[in-house]
N, C-alpha and C. Protein backbone atom coordinates (compact mmCIF):
# COMPACT_ATOMS: atom_id res chain seq x y z
N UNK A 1 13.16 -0.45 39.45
CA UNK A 1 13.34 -1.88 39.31
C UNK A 1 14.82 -2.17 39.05
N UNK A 2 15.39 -3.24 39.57
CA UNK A 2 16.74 -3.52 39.43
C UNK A 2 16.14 -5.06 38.62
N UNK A 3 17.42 -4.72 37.65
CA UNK A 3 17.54 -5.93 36.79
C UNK A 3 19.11 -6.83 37.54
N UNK A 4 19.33 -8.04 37.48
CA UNK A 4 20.47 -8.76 37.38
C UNK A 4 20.55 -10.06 36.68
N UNK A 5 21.71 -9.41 35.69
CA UNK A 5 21.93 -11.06 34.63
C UNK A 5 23.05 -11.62 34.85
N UNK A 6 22.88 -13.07 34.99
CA UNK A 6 24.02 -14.03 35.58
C UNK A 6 24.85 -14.39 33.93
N UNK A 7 24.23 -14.58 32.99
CA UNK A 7 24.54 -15.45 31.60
C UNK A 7 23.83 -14.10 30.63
N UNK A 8 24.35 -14.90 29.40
CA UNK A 8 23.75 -14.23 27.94
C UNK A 8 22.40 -14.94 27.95
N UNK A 9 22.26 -15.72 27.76
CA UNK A 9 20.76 -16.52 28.14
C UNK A 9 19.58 -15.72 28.74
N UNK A 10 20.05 -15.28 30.26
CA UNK A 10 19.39 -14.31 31.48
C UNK A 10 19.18 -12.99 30.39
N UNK A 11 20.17 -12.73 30.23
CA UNK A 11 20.10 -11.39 29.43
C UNK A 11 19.10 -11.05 28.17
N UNK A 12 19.09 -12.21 27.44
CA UNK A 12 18.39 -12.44 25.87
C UNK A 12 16.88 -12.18 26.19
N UNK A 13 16.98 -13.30 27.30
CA UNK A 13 15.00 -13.23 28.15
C UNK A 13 15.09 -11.94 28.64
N UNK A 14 15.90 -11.05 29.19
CA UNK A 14 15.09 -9.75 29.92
C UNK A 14 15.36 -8.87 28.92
N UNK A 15 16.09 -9.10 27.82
CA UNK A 15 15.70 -7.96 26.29
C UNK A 15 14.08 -7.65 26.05
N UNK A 16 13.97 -9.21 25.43
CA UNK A 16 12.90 -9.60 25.36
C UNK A 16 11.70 -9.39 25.96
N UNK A 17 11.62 -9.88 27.13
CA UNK A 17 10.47 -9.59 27.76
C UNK A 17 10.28 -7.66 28.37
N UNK A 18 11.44 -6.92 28.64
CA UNK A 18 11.29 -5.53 29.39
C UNK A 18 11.67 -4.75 28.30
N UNK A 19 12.19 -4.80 26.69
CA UNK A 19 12.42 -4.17 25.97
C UNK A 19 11.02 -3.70 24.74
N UNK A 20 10.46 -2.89 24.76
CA UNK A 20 9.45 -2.37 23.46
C UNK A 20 10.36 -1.52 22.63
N UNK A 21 9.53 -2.02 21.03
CA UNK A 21 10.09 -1.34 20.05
C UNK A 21 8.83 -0.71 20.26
N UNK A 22 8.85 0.62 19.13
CA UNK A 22 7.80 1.39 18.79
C UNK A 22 6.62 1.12 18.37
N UNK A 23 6.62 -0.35 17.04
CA UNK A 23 5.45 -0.58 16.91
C UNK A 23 4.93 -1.31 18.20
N UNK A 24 5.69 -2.05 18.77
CA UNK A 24 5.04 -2.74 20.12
C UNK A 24 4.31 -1.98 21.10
N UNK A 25 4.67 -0.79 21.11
CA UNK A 25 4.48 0.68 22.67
C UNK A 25 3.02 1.06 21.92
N UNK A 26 3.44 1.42 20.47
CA UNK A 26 1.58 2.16 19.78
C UNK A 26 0.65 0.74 19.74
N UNK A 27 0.94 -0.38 20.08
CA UNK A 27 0.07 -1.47 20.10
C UNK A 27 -0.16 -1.49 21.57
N UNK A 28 0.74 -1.48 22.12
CA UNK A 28 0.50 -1.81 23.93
C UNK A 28 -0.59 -0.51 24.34
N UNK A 29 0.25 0.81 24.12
CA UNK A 29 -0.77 1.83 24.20
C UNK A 29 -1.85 2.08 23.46
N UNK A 30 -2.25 1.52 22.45
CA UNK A 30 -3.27 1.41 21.43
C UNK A 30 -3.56 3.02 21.21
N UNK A 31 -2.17 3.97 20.22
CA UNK A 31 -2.30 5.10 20.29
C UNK A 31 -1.52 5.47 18.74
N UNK A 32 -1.65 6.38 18.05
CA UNK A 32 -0.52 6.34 16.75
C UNK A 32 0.90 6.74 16.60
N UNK A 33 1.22 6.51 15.71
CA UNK A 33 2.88 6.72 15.77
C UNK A 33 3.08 8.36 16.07
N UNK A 34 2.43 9.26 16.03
CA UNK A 34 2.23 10.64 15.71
C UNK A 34 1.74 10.65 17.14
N UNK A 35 1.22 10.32 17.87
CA UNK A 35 1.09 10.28 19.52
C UNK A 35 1.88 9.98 20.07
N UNK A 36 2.59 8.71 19.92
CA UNK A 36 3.99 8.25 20.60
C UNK A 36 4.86 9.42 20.40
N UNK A 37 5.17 10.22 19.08
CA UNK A 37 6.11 10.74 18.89
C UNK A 37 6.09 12.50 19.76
N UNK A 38 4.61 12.66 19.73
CA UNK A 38 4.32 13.67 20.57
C UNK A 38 4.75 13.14 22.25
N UNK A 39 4.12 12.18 22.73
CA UNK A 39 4.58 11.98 24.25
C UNK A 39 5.95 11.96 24.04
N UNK A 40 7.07 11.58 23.35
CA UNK A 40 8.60 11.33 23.34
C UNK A 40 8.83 13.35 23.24
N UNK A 41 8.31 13.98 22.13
CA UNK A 41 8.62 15.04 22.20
C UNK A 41 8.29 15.99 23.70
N UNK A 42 7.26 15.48 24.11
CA UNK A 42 7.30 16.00 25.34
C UNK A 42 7.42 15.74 26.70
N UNK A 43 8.36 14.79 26.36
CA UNK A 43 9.29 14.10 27.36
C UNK A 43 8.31 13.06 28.70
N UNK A 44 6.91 13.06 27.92
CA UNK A 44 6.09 12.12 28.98
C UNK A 44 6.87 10.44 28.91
N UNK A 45 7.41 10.02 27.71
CA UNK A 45 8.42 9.34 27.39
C UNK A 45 9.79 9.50 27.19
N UNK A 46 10.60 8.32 27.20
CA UNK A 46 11.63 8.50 27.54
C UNK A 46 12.31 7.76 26.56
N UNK A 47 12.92 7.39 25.52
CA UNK A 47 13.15 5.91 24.82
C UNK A 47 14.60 5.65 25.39
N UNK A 48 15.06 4.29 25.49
CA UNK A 48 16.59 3.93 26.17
C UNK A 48 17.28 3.69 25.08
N UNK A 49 17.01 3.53 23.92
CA UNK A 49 17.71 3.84 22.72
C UNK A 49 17.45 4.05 21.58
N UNK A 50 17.97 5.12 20.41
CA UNK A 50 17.42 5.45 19.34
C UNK A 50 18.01 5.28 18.44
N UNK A 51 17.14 4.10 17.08
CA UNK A 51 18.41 3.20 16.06
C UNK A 51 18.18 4.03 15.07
N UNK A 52 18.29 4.02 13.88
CA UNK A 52 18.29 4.80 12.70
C UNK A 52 16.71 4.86 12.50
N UNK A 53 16.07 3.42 12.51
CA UNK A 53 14.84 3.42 11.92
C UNK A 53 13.70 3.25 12.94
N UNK A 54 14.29 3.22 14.63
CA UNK A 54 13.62 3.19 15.80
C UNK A 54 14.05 3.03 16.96
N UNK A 55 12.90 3.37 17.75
CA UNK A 55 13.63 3.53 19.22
C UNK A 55 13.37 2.54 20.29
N UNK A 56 14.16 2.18 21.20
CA UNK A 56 13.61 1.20 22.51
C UNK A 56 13.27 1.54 23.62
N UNK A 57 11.98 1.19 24.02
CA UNK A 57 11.41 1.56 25.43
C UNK A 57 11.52 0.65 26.27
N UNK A 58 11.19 0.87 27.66
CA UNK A 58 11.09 -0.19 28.57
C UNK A 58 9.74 -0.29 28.83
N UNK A 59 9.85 -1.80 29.27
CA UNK A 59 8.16 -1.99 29.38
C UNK A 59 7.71 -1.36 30.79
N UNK A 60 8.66 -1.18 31.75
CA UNK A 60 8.24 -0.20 32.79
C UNK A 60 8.05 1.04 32.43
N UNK A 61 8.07 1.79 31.98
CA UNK A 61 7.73 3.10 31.76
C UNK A 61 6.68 3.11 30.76
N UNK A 62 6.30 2.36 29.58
CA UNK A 62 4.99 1.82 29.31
C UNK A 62 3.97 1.98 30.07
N UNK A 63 4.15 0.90 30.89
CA UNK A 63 3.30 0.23 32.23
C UNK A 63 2.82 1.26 32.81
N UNK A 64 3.52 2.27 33.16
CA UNK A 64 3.47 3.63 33.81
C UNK A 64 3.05 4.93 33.01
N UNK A 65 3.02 4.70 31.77
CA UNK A 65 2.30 5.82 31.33
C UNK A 65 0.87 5.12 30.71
N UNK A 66 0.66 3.78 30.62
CA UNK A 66 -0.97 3.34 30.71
C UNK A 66 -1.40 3.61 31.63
N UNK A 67 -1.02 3.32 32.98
CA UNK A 67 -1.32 3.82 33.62
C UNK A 67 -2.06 5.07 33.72
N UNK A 68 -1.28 6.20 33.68
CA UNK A 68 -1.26 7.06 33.95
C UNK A 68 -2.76 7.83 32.82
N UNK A 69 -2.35 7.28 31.99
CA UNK A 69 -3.29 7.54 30.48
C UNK A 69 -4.92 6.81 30.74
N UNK A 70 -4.91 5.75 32.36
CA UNK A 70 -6.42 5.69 32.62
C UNK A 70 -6.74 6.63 33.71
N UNK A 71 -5.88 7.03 34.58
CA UNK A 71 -5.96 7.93 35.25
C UNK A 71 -6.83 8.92 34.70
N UNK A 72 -6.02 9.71 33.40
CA UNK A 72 -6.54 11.22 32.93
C UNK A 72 -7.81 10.76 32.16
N UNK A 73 -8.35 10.02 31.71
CA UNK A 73 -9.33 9.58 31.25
C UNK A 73 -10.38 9.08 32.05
N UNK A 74 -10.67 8.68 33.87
CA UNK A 74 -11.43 8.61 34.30
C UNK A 74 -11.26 9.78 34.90
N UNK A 75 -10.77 11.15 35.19
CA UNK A 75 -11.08 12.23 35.50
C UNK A 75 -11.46 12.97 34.34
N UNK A 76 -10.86 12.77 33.25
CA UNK A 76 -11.52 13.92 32.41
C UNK A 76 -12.73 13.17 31.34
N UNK A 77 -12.87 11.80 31.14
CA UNK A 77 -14.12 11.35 30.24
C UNK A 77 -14.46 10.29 31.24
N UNK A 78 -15.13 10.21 32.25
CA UNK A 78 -16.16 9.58 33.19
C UNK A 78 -16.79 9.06 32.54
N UNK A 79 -17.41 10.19 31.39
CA UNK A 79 -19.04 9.09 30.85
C UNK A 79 -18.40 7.59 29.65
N UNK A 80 -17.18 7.67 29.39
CA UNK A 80 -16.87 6.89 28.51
C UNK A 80 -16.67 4.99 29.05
N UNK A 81 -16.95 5.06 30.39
CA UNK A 81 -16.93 3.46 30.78
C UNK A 81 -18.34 3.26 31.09
């Protein structure tokens, strides 16, 4: 995905809307901080920046590992839907 910002304005909205903090990613993924930190350790995640007290994801790579996380779950637990 290509981003382009004309203003600070443009910019503030695509923080906002394409930027996850951590608690936002274990809410979006509905998974624990100790899971997030395992997918980051094993590089299934990626964070675009890491502050003292947390890190920032993009909501594309989110998007893409829900994804991916119904994938392995209708091949490996079928009976669960």
């Amino acid at each position: 995905m290509e981003y382009k910002v004309a203003n600070k304005e443009e910019f503030i909205k695509l923080v906002q809307s394409e930027i996850l903090t951590t608690s936002e990613v274990i809410e979006e993924l509905q998974i624990s901080r100790q899971a997030l930190n395992s997918l980051v350790k094993r590089g299934k995640l990626v964070p675009v920046k890491e502050l003292s007290r947390d890190k920032l994801y993009l909501r594309e790579d989110i998007e893409s590992r829900k994804e991916a996380a119904k994938e392995l779950q209708t091949k490996y637990r079928p009976y669960d839907e």
